[in-house]
N, C-alpha and C. Protein backbone atom coordinates (compact mmCIF):
# COMPACT_ATOMS: atom_id res chain seq x y z
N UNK A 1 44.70 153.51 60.31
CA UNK A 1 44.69 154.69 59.46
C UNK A 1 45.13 155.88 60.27
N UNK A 2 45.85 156.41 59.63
CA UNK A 2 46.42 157.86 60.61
C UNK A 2 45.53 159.23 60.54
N UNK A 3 44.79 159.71 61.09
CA UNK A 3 43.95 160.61 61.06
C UNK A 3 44.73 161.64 60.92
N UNK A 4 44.45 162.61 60.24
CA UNK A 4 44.53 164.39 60.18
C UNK A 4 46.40 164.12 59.28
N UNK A 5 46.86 162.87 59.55
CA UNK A 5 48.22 163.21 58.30
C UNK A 5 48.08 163.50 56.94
N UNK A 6 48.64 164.04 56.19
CA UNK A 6 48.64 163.73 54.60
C UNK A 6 50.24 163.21 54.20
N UNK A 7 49.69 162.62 52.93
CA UNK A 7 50.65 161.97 52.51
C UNK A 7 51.23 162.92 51.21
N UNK A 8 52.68 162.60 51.52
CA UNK A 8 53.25 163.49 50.46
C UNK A 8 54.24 162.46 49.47
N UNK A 9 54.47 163.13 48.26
CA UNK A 9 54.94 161.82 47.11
C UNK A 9 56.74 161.82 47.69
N UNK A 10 57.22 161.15 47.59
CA UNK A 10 58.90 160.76 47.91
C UNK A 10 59.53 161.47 46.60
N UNK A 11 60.52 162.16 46.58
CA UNK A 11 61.11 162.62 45.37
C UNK A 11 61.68 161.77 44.91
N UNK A 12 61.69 162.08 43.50
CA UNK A 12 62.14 160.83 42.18
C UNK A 12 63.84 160.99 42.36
N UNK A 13 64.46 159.52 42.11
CA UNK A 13 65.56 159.15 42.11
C UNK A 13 66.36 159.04 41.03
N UNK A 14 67.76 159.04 40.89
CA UNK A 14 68.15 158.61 39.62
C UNK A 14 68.63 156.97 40.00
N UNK A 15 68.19 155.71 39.02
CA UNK A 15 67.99 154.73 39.45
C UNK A 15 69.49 154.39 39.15
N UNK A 16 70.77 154.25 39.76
CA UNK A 16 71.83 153.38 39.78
C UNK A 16 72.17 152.38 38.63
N UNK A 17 73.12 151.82 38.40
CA UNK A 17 74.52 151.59 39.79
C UNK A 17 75.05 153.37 38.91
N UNK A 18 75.88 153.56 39.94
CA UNK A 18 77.22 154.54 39.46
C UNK A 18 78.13 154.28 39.48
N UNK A 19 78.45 154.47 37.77
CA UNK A 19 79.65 153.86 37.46
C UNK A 19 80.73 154.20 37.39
N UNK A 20 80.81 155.15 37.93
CA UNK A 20 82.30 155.81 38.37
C UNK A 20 82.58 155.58 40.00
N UNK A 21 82.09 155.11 41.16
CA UNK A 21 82.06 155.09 41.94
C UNK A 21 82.30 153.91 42.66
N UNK A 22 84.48 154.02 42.91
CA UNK A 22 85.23 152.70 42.74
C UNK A 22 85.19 151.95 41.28
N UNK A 23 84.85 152.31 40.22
CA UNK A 23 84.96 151.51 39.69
C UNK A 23 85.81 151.64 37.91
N UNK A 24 86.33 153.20 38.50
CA UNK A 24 87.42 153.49 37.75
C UNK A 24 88.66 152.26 37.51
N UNK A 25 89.27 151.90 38.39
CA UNK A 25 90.45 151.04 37.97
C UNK A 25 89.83 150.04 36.75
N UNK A 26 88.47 148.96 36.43
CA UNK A 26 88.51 148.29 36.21
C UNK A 26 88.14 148.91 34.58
N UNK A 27 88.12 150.10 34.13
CA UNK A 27 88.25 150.54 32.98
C UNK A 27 89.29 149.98 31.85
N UNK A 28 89.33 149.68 30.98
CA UNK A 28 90.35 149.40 30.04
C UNK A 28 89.65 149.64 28.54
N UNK A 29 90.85 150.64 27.70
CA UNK A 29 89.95 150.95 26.57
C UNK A 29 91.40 150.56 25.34
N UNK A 30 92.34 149.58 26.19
CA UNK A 30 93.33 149.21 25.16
C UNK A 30 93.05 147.77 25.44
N UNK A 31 92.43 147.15 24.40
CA UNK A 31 91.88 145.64 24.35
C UNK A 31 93.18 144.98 23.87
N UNK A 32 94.26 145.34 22.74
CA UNK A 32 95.43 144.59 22.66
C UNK A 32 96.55 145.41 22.46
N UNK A 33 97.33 144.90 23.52
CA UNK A 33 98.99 146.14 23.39
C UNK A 33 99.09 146.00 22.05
N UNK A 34 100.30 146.82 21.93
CA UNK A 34 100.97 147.48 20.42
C UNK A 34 101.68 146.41 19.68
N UNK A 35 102.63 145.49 21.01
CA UNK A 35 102.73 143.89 20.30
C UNK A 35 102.12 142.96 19.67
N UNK A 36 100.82 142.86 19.78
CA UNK A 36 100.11 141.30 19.42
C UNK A 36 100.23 141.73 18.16
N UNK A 37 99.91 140.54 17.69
CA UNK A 37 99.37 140.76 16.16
C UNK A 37 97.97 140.68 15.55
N UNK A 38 97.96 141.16 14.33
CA UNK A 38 96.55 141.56 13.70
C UNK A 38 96.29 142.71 13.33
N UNK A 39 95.51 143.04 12.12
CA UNK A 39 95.28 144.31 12.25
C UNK A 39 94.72 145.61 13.35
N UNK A 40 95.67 146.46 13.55
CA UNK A 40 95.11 147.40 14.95
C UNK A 40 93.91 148.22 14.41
N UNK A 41 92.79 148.27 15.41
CA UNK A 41 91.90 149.30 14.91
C UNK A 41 91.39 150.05 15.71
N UNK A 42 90.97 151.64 15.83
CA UNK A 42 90.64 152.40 17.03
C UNK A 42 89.40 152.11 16.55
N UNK A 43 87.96 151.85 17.06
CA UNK A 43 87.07 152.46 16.86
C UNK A 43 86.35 153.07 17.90
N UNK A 44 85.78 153.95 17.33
CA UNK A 44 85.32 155.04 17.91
C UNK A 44 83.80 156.00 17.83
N UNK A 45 82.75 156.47 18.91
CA UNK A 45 81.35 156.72 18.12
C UNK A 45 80.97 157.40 19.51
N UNK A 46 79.72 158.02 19.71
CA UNK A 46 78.72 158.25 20.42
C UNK A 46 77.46 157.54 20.90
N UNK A 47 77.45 157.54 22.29
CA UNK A 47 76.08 156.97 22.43
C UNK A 47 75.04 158.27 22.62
N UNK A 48 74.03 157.92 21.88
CA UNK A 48 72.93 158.99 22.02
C UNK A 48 71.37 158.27 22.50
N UNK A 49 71.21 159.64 22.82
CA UNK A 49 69.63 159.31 23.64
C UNK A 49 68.34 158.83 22.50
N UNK A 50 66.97 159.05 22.62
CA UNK A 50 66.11 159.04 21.59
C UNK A 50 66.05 160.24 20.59
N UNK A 51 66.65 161.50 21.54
CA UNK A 51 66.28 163.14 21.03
C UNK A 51 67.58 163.44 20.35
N UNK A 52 68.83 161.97 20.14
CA UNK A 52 70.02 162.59 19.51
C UNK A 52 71.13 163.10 20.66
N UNK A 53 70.37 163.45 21.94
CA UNK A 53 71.41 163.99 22.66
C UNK A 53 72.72 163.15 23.38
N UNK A 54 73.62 163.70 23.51
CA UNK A 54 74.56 162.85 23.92
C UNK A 54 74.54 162.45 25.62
N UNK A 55 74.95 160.91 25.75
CA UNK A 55 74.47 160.18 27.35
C UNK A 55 76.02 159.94 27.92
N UNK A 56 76.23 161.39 28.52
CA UNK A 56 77.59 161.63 29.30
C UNK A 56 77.85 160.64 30.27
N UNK A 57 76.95 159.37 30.71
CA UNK A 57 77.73 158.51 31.80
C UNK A 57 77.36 157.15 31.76
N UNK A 58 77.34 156.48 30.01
CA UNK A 58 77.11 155.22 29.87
C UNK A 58 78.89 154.61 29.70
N UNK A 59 78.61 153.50 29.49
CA UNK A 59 79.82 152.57 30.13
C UNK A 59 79.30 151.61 29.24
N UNK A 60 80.57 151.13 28.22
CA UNK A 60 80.18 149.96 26.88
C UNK A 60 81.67 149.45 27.82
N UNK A 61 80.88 147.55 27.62
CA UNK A 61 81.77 146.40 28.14
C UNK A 61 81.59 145.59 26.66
N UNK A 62 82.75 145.38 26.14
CA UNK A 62 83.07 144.96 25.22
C UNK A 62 83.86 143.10 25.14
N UNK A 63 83.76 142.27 24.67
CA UNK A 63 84.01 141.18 24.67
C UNK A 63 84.20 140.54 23.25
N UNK A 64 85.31 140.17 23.36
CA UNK A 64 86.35 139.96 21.33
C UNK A 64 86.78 138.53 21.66
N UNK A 65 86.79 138.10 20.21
CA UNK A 65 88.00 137.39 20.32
C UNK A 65 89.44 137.82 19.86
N UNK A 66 90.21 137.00 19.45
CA UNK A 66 91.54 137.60 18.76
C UNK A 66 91.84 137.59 17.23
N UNK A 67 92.70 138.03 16.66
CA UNK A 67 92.37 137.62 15.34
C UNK A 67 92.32 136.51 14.13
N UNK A 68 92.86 135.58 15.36
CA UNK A 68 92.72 133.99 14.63
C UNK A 68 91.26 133.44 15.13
N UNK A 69 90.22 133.98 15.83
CA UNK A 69 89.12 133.52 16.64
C UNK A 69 89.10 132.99 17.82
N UNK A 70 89.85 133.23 18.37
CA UNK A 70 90.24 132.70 19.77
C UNK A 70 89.26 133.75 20.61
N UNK A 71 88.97 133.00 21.91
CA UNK A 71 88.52 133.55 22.90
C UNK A 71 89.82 133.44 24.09
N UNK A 72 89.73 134.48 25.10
CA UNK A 72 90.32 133.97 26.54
C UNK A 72 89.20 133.60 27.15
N UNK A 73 89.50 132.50 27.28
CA UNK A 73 87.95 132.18 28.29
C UNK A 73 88.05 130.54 28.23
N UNK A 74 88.29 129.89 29.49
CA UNK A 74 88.27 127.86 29.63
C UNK A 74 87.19 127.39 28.44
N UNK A 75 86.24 127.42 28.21
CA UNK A 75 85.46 127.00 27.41
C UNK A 75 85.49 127.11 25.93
N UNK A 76 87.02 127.83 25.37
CA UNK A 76 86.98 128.15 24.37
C UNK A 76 88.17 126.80 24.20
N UNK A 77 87.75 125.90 23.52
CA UNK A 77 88.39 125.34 23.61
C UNK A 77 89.56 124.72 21.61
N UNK A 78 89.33 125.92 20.75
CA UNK A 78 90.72 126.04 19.80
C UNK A 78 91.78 125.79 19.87
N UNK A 79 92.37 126.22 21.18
CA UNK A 79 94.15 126.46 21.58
C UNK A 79 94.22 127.64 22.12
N UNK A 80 95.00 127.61 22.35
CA UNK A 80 96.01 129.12 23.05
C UNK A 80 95.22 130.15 22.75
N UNK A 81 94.69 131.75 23.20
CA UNK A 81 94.51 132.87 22.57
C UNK A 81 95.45 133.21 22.37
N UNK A 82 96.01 133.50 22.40
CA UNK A 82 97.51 134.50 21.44
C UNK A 82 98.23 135.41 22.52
N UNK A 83 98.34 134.92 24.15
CA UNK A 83 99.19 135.11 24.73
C UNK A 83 98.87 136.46 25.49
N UNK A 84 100.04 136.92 26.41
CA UNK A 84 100.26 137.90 26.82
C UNK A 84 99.76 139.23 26.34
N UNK A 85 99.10 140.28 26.52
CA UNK A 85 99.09 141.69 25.93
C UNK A 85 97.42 141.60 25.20
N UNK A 86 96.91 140.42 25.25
CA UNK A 86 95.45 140.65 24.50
C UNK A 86 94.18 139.99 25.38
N UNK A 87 93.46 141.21 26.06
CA UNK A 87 92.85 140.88 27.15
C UNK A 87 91.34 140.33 26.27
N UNK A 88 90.87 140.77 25.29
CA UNK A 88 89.34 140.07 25.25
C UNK A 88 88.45 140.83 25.47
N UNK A 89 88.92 142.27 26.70
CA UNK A 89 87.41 142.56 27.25
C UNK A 89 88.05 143.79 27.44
N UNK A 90 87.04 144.30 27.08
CA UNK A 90 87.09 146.03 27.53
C UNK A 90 85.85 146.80 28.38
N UNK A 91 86.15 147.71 29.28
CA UNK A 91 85.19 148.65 29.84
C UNK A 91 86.00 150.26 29.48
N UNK A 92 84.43 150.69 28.80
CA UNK A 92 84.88 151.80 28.32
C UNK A 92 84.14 153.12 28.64
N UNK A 93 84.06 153.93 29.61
CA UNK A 93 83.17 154.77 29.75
C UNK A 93 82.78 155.88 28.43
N UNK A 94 82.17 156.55 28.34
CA UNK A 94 81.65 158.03 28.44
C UNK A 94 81.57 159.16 28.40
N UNK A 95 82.20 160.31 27.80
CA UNK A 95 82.98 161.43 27.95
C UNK A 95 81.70 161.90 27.92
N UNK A 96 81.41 163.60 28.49
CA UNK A 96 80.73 164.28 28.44
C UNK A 96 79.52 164.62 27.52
N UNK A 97 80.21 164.16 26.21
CA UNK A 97 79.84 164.51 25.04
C UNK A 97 79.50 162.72 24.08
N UNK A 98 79.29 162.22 25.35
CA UNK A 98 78.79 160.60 24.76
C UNK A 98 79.68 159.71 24.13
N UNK A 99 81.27 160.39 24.10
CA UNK A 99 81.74 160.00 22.87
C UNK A 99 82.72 158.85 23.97
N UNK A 100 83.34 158.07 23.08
CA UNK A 100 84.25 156.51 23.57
C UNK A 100 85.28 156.50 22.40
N UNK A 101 86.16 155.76 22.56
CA UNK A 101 86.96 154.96 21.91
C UNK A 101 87.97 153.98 21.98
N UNK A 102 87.83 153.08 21.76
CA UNK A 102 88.90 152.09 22.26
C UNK A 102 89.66 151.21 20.75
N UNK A 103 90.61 150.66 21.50
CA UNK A 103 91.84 150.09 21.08
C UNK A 103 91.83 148.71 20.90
N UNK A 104 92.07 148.19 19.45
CA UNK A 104 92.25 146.62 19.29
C UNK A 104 92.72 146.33 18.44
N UNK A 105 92.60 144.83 18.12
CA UNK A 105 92.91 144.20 17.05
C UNK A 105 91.31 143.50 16.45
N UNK A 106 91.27 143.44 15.26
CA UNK A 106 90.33 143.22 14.60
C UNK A 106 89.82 141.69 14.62
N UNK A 107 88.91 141.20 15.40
CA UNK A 107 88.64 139.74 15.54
C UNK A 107 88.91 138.67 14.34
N UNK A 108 89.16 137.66 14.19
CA UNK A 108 88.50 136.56 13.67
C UNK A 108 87.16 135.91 13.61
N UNK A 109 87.01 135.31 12.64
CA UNK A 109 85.68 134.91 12.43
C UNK A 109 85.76 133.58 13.71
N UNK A 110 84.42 133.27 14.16
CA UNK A 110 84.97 132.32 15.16
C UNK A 110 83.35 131.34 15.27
N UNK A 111 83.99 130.32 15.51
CA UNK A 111 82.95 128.91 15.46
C UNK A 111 81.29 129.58 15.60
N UNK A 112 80.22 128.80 14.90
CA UNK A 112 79.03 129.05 14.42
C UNK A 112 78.33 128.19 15.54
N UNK A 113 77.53 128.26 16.07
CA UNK A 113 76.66 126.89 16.79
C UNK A 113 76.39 125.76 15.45
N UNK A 114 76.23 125.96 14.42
CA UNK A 114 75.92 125.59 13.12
C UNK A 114 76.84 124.83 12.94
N UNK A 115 78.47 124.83 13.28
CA UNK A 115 79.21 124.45 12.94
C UNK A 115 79.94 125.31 11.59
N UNK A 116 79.18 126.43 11.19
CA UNK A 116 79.59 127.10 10.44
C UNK A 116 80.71 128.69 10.90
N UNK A 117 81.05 129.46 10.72
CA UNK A 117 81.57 130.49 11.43
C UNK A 117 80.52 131.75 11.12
N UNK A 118 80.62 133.05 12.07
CA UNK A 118 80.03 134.05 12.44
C UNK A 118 81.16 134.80 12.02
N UNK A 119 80.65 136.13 11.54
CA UNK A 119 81.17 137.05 10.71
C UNK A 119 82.60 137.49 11.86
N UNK A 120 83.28 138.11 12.04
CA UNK A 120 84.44 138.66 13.03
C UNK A 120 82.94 139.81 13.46
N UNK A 121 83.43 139.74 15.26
CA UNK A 121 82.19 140.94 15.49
C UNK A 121 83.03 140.78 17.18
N UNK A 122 82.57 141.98 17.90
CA UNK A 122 82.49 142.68 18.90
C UNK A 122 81.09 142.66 19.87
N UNK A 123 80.97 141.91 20.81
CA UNK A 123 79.83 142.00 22.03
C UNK A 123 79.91 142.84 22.70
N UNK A 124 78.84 144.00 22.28
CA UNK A 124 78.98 145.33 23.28
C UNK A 124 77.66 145.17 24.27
N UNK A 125 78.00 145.41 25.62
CA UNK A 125 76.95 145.66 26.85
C UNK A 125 76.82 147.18 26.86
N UNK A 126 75.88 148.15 26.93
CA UNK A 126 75.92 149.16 27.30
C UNK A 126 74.92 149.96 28.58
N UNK A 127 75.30 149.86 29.80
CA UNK A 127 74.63 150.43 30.98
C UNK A 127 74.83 151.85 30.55
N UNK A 128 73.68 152.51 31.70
CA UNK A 128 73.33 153.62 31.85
C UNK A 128 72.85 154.09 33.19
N UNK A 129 72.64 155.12 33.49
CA UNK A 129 71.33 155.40 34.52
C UNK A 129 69.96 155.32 33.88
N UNK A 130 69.64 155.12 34.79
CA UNK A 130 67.79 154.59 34.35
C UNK A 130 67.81 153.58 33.55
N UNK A 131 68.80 152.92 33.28
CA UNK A 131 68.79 151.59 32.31
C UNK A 131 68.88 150.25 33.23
N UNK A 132 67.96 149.44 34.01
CA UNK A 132 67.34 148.89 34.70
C UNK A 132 68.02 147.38 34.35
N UNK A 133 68.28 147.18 32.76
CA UNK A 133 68.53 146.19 31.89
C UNK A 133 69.79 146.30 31.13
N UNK A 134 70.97 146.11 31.15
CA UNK A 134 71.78 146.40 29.75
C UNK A 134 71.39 145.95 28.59
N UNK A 135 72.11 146.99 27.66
CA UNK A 135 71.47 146.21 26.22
C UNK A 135 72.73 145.64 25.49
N UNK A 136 72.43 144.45 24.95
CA UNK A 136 73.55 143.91 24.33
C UNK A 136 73.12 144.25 22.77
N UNK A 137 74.37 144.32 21.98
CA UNK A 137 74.77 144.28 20.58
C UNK A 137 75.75 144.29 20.15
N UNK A 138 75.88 144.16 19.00
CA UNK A 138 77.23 143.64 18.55
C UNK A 138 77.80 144.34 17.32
N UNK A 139 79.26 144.42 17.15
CA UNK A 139 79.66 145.46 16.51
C UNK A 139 80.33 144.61 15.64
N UNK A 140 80.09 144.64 14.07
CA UNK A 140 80.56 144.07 12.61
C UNK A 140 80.93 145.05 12.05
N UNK A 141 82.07 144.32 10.88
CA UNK A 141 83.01 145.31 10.14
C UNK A 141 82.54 145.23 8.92
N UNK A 142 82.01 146.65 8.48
CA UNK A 142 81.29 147.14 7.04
C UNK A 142 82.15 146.40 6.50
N UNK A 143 81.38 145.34 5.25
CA UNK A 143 82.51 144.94 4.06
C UNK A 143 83.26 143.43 4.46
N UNK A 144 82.98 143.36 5.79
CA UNK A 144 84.10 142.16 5.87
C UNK A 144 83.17 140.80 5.01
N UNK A 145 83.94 139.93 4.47
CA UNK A 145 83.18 138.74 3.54
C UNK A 145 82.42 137.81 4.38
N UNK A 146 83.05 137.51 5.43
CA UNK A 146 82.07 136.78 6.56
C UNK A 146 80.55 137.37 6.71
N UNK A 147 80.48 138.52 7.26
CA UNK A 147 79.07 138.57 7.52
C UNK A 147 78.08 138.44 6.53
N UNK A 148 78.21 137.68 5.51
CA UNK A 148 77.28 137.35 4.33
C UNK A 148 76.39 136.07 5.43
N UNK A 149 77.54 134.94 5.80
CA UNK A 149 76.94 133.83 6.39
C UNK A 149 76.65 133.97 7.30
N UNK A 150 76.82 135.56 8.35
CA UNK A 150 76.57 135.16 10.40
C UNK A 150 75.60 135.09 10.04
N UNK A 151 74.95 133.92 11.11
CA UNK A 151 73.73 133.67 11.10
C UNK A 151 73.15 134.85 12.26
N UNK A 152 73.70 135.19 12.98
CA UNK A 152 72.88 136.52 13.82
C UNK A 152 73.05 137.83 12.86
N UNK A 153 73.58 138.31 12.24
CA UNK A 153 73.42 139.24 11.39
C UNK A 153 71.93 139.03 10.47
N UNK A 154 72.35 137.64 10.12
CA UNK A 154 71.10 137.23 9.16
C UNK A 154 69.68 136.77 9.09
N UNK A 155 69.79 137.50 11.01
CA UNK A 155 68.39 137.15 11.53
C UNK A 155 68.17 139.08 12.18
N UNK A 156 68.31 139.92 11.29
CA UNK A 156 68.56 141.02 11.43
C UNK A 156 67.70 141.89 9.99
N UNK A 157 66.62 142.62 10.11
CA UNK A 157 65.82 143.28 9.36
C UNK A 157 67.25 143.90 7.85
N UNK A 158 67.61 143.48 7.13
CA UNK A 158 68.71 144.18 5.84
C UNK A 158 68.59 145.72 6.34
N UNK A 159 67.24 146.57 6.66
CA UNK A 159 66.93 148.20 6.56
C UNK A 159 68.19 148.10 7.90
N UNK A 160 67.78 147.49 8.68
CA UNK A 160 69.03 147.88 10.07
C UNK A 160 69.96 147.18 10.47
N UNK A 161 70.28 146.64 9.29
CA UNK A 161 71.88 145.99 9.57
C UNK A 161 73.11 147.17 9.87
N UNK A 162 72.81 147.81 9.12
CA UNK A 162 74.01 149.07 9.28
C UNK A 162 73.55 149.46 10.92
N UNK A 163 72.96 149.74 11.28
CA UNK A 163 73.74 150.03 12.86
C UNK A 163 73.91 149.33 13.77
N UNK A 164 74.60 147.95 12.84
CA UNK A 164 75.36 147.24 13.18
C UNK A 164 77.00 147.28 12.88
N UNK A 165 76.97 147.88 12.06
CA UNK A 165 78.81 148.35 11.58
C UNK A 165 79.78 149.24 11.18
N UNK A 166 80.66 148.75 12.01
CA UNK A 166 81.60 150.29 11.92
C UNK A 166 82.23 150.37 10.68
N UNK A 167 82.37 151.62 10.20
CA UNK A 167 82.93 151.94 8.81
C UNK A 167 83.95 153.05 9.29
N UNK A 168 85.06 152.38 8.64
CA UNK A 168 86.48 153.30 8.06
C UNK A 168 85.94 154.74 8.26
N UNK A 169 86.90 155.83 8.86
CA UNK A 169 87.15 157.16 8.65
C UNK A 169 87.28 157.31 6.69
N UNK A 170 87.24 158.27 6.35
CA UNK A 170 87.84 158.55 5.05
C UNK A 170 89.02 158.96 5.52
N UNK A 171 89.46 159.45 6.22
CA UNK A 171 90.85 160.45 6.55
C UNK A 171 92.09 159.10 7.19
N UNK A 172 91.52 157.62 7.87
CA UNK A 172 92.32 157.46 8.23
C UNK A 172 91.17 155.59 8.47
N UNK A 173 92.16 154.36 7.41
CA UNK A 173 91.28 153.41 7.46
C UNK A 173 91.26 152.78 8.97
N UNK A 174 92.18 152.60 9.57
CA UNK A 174 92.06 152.40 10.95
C UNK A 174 91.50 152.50 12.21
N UNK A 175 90.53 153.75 11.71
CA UNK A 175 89.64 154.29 12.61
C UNK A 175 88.44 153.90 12.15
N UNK A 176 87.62 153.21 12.52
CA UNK A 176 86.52 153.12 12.31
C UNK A 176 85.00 153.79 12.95
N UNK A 177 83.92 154.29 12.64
CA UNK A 177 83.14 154.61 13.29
C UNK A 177 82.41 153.99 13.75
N UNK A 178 81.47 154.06 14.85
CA UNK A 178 80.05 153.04 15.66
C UNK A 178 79.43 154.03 16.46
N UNK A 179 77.94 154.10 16.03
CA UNK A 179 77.50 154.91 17.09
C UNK A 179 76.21 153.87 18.16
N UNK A 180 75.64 154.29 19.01
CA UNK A 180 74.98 153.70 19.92
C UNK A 180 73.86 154.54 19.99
N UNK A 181 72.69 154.23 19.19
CA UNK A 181 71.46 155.67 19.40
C UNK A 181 70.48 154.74 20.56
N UNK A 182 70.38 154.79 21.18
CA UNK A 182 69.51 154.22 22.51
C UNK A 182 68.01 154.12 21.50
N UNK A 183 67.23 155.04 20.75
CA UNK A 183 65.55 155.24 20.28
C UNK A 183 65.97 155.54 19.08
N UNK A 184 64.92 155.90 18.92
CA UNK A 184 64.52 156.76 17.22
C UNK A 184 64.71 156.33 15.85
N UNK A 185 64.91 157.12 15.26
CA UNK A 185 64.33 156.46 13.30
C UNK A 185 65.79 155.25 13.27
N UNK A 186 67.07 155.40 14.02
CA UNK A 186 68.37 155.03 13.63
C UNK A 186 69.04 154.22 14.90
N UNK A 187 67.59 153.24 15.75
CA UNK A 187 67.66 152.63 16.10
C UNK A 187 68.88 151.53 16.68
N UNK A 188 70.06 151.54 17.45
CA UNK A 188 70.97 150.13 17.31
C UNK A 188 70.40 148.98 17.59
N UNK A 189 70.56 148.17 16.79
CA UNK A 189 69.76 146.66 16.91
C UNK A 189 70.50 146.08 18.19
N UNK A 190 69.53 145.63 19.06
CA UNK A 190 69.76 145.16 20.68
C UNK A 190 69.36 144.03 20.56
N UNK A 191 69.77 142.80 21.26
CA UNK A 191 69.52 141.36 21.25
C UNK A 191 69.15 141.14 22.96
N UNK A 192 68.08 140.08 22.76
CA UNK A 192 67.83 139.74 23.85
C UNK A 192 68.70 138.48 23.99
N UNK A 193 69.36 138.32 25.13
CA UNK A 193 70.21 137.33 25.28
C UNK A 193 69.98 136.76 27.04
């Protein structure tokens, strides 16, 4: 025991990784050049905190297939993904103001464990600081006829399916919206995986 010291508390940290630090190059927020085919779609949203406020330095990793359901990936074993110009995966940071947007083509519905198919959808990861854990969820297209049968949609409360899917701009159908609320009444449904 150390006589006559006192102990003083260590100042609080912000808990890592930083994601800007080296790790700019591996950004990509154009998931399929202007060639491939399929319908192109920007979508686009905010991630917000519990209080609404916007989280200037999260980073969404995104993982698609193509629009026939193809994966890039050995284990996908359909055929071909659809070539040159359509990567599958995106990293997308953060702007100041929480906001993102990236570039694609609109998935295919793609094999069910069921043997049935899953609605066309988007696997979003989203890190943070102080986020210890990423949270996964997944991004579905308001309206599309598939997600009647995904069976992960359909293991999803009906009250919070919607912040599960992006919906059309009025000004422009191509753009779609998605937001990411981390807490609160408007919750994004997160999967443990």
């Amino acid at each position: 025991m150390f006589v006559g010291m006192g102990y003083q508390a260590t100042t609080s940290q912000t808990v890592g990784p930083y994601f800007m630090i080296g790790l700019e190059p591996l950004n990509r927020d154009q998931i399929a050049a202007a060639d491939i085919g399929g319908e192109r779609i920007n979508i686009e949203g905010q991630v917000l905190d519990g209080d609404g406020q916007p989280v200037p330095d999260a980073v969404l990793e995104t993982w698609q297939a193509n629009e026939e359901g193809r994966y890039i990936h050995p284990e996908d074993l359909q055929g071909e993904s659809g070539g040159e110009g359509f990567f599958g995966f995106g990293r997308i940071p953060t702007d100041a103001e929480g906001r993102f947007r990236f570039t694609t083509v609109k998935p295919g519905p793609v094999p069910a464990p069921d043997g049935g198919t899953q609605g066309p959808h988007i696997v979003v990861s989203v890190f943070m600081r102080g986020l210890l854990t990423r949270l996964i969820t997944r991004i579905y297209f308001f309206g599309d006829p598939h997600n009647e049968k995904d069976f992960v949609l359909n293991l999803v409360d009906p009250a919070r399916r919607g912040t599960l899917m992006a919906k059309p701009t009025d000004e422009d159908k191509s753009v779609l919206v998605w937001n990411v609320n981390l807490q609160g009444e408007n919750e994004t449904v997160f999967f443990d995986c």
